[in-house]
Protein backbone atom coordinates (compact mmCIF):
# COMPACT_ATOMS: atom_id res chain seq x y z
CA UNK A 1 -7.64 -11.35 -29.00
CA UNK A 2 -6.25 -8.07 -29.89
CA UNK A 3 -8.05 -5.18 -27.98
CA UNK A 4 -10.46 -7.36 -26.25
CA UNK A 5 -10.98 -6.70 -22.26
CA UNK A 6 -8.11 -8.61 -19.65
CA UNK A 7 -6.32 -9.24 -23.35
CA UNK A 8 -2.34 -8.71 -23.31
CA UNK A 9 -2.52 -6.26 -25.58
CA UNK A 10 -5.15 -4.55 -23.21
CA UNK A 11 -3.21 -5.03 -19.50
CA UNK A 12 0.05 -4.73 -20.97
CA UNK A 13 1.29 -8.22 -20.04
CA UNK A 14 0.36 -12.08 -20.85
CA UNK A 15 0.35 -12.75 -17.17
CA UNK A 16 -2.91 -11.60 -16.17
CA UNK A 17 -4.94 -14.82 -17.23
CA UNK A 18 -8.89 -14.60 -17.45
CA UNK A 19 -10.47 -16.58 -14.87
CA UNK A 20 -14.16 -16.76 -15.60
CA UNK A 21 -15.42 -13.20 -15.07
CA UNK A 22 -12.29 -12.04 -13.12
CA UNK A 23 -8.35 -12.04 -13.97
CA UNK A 24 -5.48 -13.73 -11.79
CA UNK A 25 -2.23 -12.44 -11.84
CA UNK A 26 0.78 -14.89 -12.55
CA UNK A 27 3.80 -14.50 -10.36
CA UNK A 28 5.89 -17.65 -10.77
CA UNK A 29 4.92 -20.50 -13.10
CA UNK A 30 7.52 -23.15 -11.70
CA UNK A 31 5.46 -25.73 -13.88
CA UNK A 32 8.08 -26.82 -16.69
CA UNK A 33 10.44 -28.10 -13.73
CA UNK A 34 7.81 -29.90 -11.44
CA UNK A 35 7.26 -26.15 -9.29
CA UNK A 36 4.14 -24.61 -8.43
CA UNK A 37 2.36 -22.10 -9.98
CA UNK A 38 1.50 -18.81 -8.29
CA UNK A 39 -1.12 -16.53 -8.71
CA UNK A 40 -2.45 -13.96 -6.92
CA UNK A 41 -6.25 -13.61 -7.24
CA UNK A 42 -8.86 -10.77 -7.10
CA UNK A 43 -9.81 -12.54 -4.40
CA UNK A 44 -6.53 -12.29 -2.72
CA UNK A 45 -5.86 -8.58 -3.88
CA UNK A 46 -10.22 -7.45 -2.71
CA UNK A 47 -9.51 -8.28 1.09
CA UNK A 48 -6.00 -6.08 1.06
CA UNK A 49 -7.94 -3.38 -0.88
CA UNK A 50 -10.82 -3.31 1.89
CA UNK A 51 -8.31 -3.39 4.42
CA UNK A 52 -6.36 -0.04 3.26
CA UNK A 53 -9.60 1.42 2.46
CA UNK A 54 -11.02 1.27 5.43
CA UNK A 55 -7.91 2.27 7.81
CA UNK A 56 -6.87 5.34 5.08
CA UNK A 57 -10.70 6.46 5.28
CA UNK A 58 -10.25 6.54 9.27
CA UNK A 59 -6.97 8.42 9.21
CA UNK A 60 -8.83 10.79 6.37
CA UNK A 61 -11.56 11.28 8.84
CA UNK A 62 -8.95 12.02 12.29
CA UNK A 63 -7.36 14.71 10.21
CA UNK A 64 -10.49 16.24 8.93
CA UNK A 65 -11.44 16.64 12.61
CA UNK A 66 -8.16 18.15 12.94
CA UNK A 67 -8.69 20.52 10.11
CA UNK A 68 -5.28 19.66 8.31
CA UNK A 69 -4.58 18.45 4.85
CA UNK A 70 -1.60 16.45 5.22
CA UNK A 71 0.37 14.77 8.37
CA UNK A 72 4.28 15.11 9.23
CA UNK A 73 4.22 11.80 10.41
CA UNK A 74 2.80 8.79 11.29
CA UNK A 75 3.04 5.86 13.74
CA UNK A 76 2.29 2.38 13.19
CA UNK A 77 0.96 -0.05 16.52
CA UNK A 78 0.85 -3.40 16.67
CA UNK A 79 2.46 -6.89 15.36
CA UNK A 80 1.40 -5.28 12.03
CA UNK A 81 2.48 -2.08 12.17
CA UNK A 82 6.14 -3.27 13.39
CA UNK A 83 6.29 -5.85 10.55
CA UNK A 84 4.84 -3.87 7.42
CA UNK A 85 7.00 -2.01 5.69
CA UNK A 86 6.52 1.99 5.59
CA UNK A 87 7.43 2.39 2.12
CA UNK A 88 4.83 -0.30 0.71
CA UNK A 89 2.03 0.28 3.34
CA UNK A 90 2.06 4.05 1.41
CA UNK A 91 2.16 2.51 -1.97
CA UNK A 92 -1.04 0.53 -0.70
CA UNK A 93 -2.33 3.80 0.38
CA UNK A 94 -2.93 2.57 3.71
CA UNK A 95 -1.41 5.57 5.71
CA UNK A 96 -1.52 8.77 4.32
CA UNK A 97 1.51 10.53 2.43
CA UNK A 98 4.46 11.95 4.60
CA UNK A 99 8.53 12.02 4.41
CA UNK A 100 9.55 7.88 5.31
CA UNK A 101 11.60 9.07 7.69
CA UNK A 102 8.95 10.03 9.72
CA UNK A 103 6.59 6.69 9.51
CA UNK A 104 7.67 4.57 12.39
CA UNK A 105 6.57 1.71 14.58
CA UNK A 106 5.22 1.79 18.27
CA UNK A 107 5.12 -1.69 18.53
CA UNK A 108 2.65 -3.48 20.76
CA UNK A 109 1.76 0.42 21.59
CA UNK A 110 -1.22 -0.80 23.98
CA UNK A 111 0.99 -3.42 26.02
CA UNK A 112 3.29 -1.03 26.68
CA UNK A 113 0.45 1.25 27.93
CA UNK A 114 -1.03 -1.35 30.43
CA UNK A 115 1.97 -2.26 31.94
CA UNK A 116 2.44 1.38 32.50
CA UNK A 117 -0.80 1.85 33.57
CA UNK A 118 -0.46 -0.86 36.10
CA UNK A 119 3.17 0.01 37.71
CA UNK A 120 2.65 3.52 38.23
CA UNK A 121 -0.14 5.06 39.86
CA UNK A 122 0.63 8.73 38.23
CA UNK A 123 0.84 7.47 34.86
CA UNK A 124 -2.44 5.34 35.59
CA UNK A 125 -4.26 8.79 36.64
CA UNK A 126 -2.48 10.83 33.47
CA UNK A 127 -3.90 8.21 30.83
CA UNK A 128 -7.52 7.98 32.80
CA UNK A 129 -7.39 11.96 32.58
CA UNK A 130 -6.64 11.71 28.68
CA UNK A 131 -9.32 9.03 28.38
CA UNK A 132 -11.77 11.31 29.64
CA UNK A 133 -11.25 14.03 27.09
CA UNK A 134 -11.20 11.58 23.90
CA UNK A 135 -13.57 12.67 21.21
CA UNK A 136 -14.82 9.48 19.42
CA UNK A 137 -15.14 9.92 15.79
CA UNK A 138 -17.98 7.07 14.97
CA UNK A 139 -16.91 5.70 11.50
CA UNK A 140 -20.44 3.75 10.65
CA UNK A 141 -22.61 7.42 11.40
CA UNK A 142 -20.03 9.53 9.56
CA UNK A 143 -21.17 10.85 6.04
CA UNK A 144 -17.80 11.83 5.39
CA UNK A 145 -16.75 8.17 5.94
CA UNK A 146 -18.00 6.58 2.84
CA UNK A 147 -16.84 9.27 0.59
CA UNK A 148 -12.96 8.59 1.84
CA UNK A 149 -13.13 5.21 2.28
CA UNK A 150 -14.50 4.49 -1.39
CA UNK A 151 -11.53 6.94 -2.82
CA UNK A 152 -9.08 4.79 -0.93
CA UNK A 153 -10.47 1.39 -2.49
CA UNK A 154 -7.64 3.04 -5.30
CA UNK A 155 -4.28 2.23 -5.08
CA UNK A 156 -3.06 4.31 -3.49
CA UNK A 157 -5.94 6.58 -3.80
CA UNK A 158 -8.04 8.17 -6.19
CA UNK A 159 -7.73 11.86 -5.71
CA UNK A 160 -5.42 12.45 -2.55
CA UNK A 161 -1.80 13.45 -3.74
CA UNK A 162 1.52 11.59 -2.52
CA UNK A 163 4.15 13.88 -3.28
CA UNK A 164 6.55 11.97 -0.36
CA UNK A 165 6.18 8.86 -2.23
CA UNK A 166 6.52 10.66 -5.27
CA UNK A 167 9.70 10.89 -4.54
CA UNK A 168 10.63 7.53 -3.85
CA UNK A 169 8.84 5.43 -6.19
CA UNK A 170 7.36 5.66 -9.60
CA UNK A 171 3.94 4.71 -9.99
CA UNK A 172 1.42 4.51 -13.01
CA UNK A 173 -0.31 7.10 -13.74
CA UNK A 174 -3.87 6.26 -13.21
CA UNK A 175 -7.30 8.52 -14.44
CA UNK A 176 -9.44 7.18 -12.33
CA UNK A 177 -11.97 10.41 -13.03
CA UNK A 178 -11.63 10.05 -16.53
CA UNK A 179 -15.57 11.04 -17.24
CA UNK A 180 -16.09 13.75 -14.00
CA UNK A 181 -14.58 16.79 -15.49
CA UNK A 182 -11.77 16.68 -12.73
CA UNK A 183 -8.25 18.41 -13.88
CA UNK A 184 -6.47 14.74 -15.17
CA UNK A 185 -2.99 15.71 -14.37
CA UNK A 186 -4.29 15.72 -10.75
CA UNK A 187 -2.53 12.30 -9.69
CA UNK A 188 0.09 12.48 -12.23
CA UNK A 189 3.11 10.22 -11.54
CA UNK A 190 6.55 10.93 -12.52
C-alpha cells in the first residue's frame, strides 16, 4: 500500500478510508462497544466548501469595489452568524482575515431593521435614503467573481494571506500552486 494515492503513508493517517473513488474521514469508531461509527464524507465536507467559497468570493468582491486589501473587521447577521464561531468560520475561510476581536455578531441584523423601520418614521426615511444609494455588485455577471470564488474552494484559501489567524492557530502548510511559478512560501504557516 505504501505510497499509493488516499494510502496512510500518503495522508498521514489510517483514518481516511477509500470509499470507491473518494475518501471518508473517520472520527469516532464506537464499533468494538456496540457505538456508531462516524465519518465525515466528501460529500459532507463539498457542500461546506461551496458554502465558504461562495460567501468569501462575495466579501472578496465588496472590498475590491472598495479598493482595500484587507478589512479591520467584520460582522456576522443572522441565526448563523450568531451561532458560528469567529475563530473557525476564518479557519474555513469563510470571512476574510482580521484581529478576532473585531469579528462579531449582529444577530437577526434585518429584524432588528424592520422593526425599526416600522416604529419610527425618521429611521424609516434614513434607511429608504440609504437604499437608494446602494450599488449592487451582481455576483453571476462579475468576471472577477469566479476567479475569487474558485481560490476560496481552499481551506482557507489558496493565495489570500491570514496573518490574524496566523496568530492564533497553526495550520498546514499547503502549495496549492505547486506547478504556476508562484513564490511557495506565499501561504506559509507557522
Amino acid at each position: 500500500q505504501q505510497g499509493l494515492i488516499g494510502s496512510p503513508e500518503q495522508t498521514g493517517t489510517d483514518r481516511c478510508i477509500a470509499e470507491g473513488r473518494t475518501h471518508s474521514y473517520l472520527l469516532h469508531d464506537g464499533t468494538a462497544t456496540g457505538g456508531p461509527r462516524i465519518m465525515v464524507t466528501q460529500g459532507d465536507i463539498r457542500p461546506i466548501q461551496l458554502a465558504k467559497a461562495a460567501l468569501y468570493a462575495g466579501a472578496r468582491l465588496l472590498m475590491d469595489e472598495m479598493g482595500i486589501d484587507k478589512v479591520d473587521r467584520v460582522t456576522l447577521a443572522g441565526a448563523f452568524g450568531a451561532h458560528i464561531s469567529p475563530k473557525h468560520a476564518m479557519v474555513l475561510g469563510m470571512i476574510p482575515d482580521a484581529p478576532l476581536d473585531k469579528v462579531t455578531s449582529a444577530g437577526n441584523a434585518a429584524g432588528t431593521g424592520a422593526r425599526i423601520a416600522l416604529c419610527n418614521v425618521a429611521s424609516r426615511d434614513a434607511i429608504e435614503d440609504t437604499v437608494r444609494h446602494i450599488h449592487k455588485v451582481e455576483t453571476a455577471i462579475e468576471p472577477r467573481f469566479q476567479e475569487h470564488f474558485v481560490n476560496a474552494t481552499a481551506i482557507p484559501h489558496a493565495t489570500d494571506l491570514f496573518p490574524h489567524l496566523d496568530g492564533v492557530a497553526t495550520l498546514p502548510h499547503n502549495n496549492f500552486n505547486a506547478n504556476s511559478g508562484s513564490d511557495s512560501t506565499r501561504r506559509r504557516r507557522r
